[in-house]
PDB file of N, CA and C in Angstrom:
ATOM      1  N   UNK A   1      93.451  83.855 142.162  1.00  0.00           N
ATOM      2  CA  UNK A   1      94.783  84.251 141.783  1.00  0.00           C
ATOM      3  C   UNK A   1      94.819  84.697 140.326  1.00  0.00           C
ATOM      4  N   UNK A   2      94.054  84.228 139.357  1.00  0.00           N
ATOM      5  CA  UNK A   2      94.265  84.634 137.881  1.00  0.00           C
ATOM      6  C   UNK A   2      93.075  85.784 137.353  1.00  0.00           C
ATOM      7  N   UNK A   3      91.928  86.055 138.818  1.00  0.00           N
ATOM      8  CA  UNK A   3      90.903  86.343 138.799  1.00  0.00           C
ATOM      9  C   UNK A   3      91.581  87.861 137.900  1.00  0.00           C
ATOM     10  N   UNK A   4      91.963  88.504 138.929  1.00  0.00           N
ATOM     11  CA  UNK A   4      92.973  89.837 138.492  1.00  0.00           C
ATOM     12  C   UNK A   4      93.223  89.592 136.663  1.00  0.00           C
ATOM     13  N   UNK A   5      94.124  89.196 136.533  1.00  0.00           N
ATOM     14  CA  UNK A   5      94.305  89.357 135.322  1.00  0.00           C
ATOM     15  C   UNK A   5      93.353  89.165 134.254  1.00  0.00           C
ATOM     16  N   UNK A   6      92.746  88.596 134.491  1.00  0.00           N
ATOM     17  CA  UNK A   6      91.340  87.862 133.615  1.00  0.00           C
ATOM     18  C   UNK A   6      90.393  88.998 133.589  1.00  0.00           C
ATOM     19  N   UNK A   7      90.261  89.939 134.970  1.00  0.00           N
ATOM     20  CA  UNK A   7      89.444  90.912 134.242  1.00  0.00           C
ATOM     21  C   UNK A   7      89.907  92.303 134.241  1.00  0.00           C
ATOM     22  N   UNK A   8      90.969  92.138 134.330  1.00  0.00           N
ATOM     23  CA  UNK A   8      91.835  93.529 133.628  1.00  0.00           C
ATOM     24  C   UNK A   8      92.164  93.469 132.314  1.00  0.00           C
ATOM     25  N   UNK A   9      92.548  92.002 131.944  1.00  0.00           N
ATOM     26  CA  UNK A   9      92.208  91.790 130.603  1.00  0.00           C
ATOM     27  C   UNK A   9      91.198  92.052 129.488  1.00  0.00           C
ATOM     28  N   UNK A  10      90.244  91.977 130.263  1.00  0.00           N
ATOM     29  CA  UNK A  10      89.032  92.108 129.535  1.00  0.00           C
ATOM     30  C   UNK A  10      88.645  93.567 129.777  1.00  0.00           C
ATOM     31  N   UNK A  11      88.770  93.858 131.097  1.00  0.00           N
ATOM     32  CA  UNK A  11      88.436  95.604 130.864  1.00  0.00           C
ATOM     33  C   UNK A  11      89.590  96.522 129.528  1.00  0.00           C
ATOM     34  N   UNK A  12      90.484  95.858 129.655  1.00  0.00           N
ATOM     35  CA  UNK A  12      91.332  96.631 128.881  1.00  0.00           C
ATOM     36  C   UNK A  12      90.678  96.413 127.379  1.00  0.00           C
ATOM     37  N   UNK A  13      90.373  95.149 127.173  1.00  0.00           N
ATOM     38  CA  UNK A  13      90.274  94.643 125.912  1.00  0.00           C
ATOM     39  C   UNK A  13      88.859  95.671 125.235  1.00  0.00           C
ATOM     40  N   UNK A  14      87.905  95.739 126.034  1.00  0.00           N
ATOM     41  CA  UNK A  14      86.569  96.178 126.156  1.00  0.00           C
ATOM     42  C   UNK A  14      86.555  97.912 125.728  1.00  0.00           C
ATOM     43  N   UNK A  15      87.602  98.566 126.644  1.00  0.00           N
ATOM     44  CA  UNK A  15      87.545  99.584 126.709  1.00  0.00           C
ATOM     45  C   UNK A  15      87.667  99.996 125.258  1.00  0.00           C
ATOM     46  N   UNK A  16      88.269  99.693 124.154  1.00  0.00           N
ATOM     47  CA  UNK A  16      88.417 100.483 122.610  1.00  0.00           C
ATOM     48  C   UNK A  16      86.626 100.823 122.151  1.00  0.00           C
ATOM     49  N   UNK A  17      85.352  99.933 122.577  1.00  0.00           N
ATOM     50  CA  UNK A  17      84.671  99.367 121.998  1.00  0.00           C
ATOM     51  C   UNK A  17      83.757 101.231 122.345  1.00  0.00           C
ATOM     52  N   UNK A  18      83.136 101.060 121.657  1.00  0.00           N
ATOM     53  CA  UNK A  18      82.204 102.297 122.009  1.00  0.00           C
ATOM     54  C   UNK A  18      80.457 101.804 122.501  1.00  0.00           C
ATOM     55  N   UNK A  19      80.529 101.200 123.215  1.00  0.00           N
ATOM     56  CA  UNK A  19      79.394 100.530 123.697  1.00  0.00           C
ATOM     57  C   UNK A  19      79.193 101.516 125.373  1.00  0.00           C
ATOM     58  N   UNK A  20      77.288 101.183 125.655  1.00  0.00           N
ATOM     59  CA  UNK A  20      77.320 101.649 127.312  1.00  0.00           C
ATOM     60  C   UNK A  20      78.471 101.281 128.209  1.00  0.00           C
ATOM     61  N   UNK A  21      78.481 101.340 129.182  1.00  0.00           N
ATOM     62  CA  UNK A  21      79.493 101.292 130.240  1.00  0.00           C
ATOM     63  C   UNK A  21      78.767 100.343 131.118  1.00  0.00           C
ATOM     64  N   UNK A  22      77.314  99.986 130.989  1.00  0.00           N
ATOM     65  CA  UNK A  22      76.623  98.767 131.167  1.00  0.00           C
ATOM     66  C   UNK A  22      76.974  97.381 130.557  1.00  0.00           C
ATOM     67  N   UNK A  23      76.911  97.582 129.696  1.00  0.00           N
ATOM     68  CA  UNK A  23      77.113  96.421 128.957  1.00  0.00           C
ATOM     69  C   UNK A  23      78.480  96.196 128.412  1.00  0.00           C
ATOM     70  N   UNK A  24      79.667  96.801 128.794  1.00  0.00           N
ATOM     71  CA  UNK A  24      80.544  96.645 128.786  1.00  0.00           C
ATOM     72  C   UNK A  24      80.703  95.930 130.053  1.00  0.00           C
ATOM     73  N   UNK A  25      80.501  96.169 131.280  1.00  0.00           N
ATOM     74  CA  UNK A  25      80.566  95.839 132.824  1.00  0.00           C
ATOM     75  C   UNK A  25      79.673  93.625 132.393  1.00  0.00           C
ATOM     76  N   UNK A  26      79.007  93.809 131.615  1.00  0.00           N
ATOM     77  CA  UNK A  26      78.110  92.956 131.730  1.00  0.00           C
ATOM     78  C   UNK A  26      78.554  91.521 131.033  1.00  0.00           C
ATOM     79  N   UNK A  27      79.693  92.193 129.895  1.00  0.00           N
ATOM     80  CA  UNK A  27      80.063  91.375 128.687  1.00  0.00           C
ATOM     81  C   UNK A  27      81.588  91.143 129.559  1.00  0.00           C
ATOM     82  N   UNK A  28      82.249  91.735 130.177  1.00  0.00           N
ATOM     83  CA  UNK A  28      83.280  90.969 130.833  1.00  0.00           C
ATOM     84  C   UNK A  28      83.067  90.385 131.784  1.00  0.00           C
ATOM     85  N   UNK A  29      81.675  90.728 132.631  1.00  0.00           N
ATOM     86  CA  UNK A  29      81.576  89.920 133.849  1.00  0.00           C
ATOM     87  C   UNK A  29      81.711  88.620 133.059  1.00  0.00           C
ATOM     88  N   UNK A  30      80.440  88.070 132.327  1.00  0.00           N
ATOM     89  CA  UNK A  30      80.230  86.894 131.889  1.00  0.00           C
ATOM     90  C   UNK A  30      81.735  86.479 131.152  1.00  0.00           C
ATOM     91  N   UNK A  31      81.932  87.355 130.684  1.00  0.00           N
ATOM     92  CA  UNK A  31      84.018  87.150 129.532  1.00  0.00           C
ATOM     93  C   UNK A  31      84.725  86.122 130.672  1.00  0.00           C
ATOM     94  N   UNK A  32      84.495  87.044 131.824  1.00  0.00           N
ATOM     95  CA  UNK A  32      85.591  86.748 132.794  1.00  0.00           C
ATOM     96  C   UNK A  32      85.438  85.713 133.710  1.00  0.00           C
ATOM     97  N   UNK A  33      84.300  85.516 134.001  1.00  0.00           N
ATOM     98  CA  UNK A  33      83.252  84.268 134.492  1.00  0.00           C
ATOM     99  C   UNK A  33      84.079  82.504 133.497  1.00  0.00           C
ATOM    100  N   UNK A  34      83.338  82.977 132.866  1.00  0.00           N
ATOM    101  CA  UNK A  34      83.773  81.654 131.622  1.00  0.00           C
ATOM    102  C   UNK A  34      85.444  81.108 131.875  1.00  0.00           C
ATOM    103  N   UNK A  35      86.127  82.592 131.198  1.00  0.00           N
ATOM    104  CA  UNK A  35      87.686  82.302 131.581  1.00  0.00           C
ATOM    105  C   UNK A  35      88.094  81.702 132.897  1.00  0.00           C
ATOM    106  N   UNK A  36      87.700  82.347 133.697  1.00  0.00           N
ATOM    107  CA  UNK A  36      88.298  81.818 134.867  1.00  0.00           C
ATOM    108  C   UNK A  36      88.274  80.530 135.181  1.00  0.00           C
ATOM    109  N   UNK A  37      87.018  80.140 135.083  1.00  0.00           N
ATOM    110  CA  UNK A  37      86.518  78.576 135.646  1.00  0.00           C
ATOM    111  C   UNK A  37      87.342  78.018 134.004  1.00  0.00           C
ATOM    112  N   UNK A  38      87.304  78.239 133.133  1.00  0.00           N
ATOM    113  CA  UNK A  38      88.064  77.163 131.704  1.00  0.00           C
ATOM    114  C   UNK A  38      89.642  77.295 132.196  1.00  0.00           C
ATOM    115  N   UNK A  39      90.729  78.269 132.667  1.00  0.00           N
ATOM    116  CA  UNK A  39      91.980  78.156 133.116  1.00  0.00           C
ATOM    117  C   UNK A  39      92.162  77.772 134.779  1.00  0.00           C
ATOM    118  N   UNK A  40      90.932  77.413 135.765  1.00  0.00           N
ATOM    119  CA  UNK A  40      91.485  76.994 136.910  1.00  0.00           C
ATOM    120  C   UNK A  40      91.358  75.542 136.892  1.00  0.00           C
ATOM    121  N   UNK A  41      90.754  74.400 136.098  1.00  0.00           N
ATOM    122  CA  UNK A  41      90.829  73.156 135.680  1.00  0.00           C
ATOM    123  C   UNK A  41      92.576  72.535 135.553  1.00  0.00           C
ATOM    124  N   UNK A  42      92.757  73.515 134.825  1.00  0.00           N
ATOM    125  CA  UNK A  42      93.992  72.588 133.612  1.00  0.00           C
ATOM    126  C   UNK A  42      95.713  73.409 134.984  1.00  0.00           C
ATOM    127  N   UNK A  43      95.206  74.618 135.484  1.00  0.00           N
ATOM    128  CA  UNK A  43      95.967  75.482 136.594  1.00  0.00           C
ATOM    129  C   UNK A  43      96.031  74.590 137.695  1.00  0.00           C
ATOM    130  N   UNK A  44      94.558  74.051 138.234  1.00  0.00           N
ATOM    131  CA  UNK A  44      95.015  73.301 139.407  1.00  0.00           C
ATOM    132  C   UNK A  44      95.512  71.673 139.414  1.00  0.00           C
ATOM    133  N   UNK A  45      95.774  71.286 138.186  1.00  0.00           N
ATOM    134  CA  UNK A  45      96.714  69.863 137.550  1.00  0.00           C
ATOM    135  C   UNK A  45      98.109  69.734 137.993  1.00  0.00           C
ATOM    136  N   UNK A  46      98.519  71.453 137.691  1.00  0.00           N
ATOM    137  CA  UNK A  46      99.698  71.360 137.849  1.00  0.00           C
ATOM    138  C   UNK A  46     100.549  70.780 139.332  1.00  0.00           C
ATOM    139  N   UNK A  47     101.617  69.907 139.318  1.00  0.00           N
ATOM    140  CA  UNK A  47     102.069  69.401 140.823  1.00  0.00           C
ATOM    141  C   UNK A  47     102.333  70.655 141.493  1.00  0.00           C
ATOM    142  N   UNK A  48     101.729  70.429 142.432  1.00  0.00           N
ATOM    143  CA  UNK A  48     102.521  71.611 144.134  1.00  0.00           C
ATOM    144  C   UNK A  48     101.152  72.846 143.759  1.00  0.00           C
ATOM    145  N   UNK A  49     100.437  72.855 143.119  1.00  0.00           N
ATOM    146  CA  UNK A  49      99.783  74.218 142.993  1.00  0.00           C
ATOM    147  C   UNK A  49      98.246  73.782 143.589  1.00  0.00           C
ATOM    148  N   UNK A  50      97.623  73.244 143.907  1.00  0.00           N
ATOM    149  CA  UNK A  50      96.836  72.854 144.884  1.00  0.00           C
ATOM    150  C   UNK A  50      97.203  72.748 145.974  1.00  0.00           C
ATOM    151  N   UNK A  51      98.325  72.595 146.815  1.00  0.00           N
ATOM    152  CA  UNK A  51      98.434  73.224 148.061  1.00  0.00           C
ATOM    153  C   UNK A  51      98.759  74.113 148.366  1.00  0.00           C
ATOM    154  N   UNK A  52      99.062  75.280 147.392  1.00  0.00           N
ATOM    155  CA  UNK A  52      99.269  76.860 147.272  1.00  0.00           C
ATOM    156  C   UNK A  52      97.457  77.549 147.959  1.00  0.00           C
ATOM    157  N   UNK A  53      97.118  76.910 146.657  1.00  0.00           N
ATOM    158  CA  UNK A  53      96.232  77.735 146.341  1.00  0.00           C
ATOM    159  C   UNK A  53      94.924  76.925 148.316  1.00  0.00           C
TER     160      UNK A  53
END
């Protein structure tokens, strides 16, 4: 569910940078990797959102 934003975030963020289009792909995978798993911890705490998800 936050996957989306997390790496549109980062593509967006990425895109100013003048780097390959490799290692841009490479530096948000891992960006977005990290994020995700550090905000679905403290996300699935919240009451009622574990039986959503």
């Amino acid at each position: 569910m936050i996957h989306a934003l997390v790496v549109t975030g980062a593509g967006y963020t990425l895109s100013t940078l003048t780097i390959p289009s490799v290692a841009k792909f490479a530096i948000a995978g891992v960006a977005s990797l990290v994020v995700c798993f550090a905000l679905a911890g403290p996300i699935r705490r919240i009451p009622g959102v574990r039986r959503v998800l």
